[in-house]
N, C-alpha and C. Protein backbone atom coordinates (compact mmCIF):
# COMPACT_ATOMS: atom_id res chain seq x y z
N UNK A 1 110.39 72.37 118.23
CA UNK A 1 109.37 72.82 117.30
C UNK A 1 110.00 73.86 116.37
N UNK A 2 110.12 73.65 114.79
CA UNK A 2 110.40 74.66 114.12
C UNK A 2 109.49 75.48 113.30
N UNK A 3 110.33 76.55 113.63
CA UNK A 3 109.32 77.84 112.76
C UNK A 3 108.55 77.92 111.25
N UNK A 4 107.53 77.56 111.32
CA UNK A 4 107.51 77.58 109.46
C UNK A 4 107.55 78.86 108.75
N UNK A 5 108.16 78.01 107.77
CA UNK A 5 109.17 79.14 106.74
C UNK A 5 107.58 79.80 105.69
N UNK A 6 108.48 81.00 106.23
CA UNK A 6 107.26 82.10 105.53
C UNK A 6 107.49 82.29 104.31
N UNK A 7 106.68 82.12 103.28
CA UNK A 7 106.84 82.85 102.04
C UNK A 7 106.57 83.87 101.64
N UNK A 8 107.68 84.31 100.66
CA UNK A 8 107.22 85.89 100.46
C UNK A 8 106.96 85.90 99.23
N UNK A 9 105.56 86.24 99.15
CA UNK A 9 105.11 87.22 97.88
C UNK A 9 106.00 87.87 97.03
N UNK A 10 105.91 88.60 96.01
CA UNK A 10 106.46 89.09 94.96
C UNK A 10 104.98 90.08 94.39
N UNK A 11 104.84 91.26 94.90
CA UNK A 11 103.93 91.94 94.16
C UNK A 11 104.55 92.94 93.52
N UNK A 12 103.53 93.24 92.24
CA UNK A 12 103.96 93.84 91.35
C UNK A 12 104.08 95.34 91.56
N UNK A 13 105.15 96.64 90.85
CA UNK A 13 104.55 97.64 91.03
C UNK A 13 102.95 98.05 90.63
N UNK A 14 102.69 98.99 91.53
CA UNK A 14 101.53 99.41 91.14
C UNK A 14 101.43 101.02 91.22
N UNK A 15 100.37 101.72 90.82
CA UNK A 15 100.25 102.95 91.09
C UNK A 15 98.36 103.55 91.57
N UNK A 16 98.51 104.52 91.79
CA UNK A 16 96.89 105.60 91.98
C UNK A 16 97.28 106.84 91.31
N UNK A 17 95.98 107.34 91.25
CA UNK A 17 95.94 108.91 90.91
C UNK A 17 96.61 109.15 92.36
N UNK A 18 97.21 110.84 92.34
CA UNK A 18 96.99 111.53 93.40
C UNK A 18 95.60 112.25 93.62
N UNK A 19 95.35 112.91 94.68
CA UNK A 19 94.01 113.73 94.90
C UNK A 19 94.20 114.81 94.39
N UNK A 20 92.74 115.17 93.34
CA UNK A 20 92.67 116.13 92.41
C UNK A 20 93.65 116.42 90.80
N UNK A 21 93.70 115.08 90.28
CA UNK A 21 94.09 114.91 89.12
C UNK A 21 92.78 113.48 88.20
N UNK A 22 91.79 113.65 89.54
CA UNK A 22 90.65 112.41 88.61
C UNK A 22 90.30 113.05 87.68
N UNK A 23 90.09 114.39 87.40
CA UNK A 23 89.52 115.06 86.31
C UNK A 23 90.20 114.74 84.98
N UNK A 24 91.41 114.75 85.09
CA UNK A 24 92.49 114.43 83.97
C UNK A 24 92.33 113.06 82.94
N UNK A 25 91.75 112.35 84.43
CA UNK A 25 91.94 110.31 83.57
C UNK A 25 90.20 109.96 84.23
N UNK A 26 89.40 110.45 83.37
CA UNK A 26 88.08 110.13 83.82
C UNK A 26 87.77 108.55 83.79
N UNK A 27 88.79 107.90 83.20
CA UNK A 27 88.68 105.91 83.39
C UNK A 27 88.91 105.69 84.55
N UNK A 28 89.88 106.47 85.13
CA UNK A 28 90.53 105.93 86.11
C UNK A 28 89.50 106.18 88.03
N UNK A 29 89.31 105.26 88.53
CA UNK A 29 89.05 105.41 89.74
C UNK A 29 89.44 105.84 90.85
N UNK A 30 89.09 106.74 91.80
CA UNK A 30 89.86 107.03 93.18
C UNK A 30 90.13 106.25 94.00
N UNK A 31 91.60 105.96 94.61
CA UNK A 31 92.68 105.53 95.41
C UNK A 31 92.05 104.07 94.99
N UNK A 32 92.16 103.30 94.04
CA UNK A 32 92.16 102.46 92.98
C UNK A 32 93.82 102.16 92.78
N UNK A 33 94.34 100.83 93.33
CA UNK A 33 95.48 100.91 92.86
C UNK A 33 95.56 99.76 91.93
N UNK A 34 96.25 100.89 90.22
CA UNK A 34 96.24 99.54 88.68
C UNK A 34 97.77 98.86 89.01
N UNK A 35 98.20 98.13 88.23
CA UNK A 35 99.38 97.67 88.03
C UNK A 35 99.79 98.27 87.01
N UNK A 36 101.50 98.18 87.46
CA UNK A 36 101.94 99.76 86.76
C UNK A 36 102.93 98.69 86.07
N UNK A 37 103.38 99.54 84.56
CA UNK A 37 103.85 98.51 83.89
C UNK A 37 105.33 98.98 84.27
N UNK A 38 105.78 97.54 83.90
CA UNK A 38 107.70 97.69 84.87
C UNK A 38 108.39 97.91 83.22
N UNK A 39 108.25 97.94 82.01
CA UNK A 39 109.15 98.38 81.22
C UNK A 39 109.36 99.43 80.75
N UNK A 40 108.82 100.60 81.26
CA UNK A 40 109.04 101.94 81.38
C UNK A 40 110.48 102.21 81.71
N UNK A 41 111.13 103.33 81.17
CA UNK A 41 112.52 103.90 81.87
C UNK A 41 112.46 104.78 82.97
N UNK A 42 113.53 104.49 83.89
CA UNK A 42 113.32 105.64 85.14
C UNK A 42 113.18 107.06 85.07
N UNK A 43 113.77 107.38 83.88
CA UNK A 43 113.35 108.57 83.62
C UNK A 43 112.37 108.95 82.75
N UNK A 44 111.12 108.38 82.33
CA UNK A 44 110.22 108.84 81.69
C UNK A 44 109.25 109.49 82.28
N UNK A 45 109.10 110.58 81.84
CA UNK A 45 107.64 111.25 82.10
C UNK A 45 106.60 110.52 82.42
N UNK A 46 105.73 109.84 81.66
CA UNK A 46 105.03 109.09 81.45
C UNK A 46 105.10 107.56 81.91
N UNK A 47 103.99 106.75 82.37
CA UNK A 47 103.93 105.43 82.77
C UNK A 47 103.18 104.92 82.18
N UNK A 48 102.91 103.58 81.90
CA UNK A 48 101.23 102.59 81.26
C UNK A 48 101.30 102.26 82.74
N UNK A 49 99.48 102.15 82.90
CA UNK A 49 98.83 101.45 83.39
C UNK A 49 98.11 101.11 82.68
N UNK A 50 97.75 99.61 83.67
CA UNK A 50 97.09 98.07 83.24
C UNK A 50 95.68 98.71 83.89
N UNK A 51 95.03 98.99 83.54
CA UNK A 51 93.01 99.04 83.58
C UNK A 51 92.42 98.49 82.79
N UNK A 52 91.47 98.31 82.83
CA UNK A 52 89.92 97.30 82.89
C UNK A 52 89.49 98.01 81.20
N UNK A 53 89.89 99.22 81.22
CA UNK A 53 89.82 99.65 79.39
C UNK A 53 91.04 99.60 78.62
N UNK A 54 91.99 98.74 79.15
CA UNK A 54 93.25 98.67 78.65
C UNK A 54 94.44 99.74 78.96
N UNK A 55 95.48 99.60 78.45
CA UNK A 55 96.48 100.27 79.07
C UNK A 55 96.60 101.92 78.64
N UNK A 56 97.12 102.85 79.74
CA UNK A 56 96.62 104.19 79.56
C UNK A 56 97.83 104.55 79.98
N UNK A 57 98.54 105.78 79.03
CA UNK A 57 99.21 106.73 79.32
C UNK A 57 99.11 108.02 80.37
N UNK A 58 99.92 107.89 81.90
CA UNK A 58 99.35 108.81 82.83
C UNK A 58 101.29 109.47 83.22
N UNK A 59 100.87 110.48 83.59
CA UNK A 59 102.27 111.46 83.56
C UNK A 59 102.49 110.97 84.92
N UNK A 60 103.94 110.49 85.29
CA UNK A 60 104.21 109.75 86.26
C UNK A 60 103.92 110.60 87.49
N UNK A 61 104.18 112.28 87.67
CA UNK A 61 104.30 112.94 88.39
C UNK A 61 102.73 113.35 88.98
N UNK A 62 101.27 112.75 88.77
CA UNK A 62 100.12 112.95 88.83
C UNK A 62 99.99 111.51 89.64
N UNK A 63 100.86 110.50 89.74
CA UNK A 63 100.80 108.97 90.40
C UNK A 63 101.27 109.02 91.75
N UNK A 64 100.88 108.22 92.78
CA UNK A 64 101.35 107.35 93.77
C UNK A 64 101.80 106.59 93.36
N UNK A 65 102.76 106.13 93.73
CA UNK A 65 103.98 104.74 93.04
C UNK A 65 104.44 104.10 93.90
N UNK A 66 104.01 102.41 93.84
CA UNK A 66 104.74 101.71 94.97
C UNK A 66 105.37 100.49 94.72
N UNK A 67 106.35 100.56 94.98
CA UNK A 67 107.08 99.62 94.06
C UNK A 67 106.76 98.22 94.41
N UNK A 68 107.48 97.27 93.68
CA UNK A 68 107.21 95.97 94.05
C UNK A 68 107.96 95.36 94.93
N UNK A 69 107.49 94.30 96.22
CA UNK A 69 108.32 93.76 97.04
C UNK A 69 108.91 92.56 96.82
């Protein structure tokens, strides 16, 4: 009997607010995770996220960030 072959997903990065920066991005929802856009540079301040009012400028250092697998 052989094992069936598992597939693996490919999810995208994504991100959240951290706690106590909702005040900052009143669009944005708590522990809500958007898809975080991948053509950003590693060193930018700043990230887009993909939300439901379109894409929003959030200072990377105010995010949870999880990358993609």
């Amino acid at each position: 009997m052989s094992i069936p072959e598992r597939r693996q997903s490919r999810v995208s990065p994504r991100a959240r607010l951290r706690p106590g920066y909702l005040g900052h991005y009143p669009e944005l929802l708590p522990d809500r995770w958007y898809p975080l856009d991948i053509t950003v540079q590693p060193a930018s301040v700043y990230v887009w996220l993909n939300t439901p009012h379109g894409a929003l400028r959030v200072q990377r250092t105010d995010l949870d960030i999880q990358a993609g697998l």
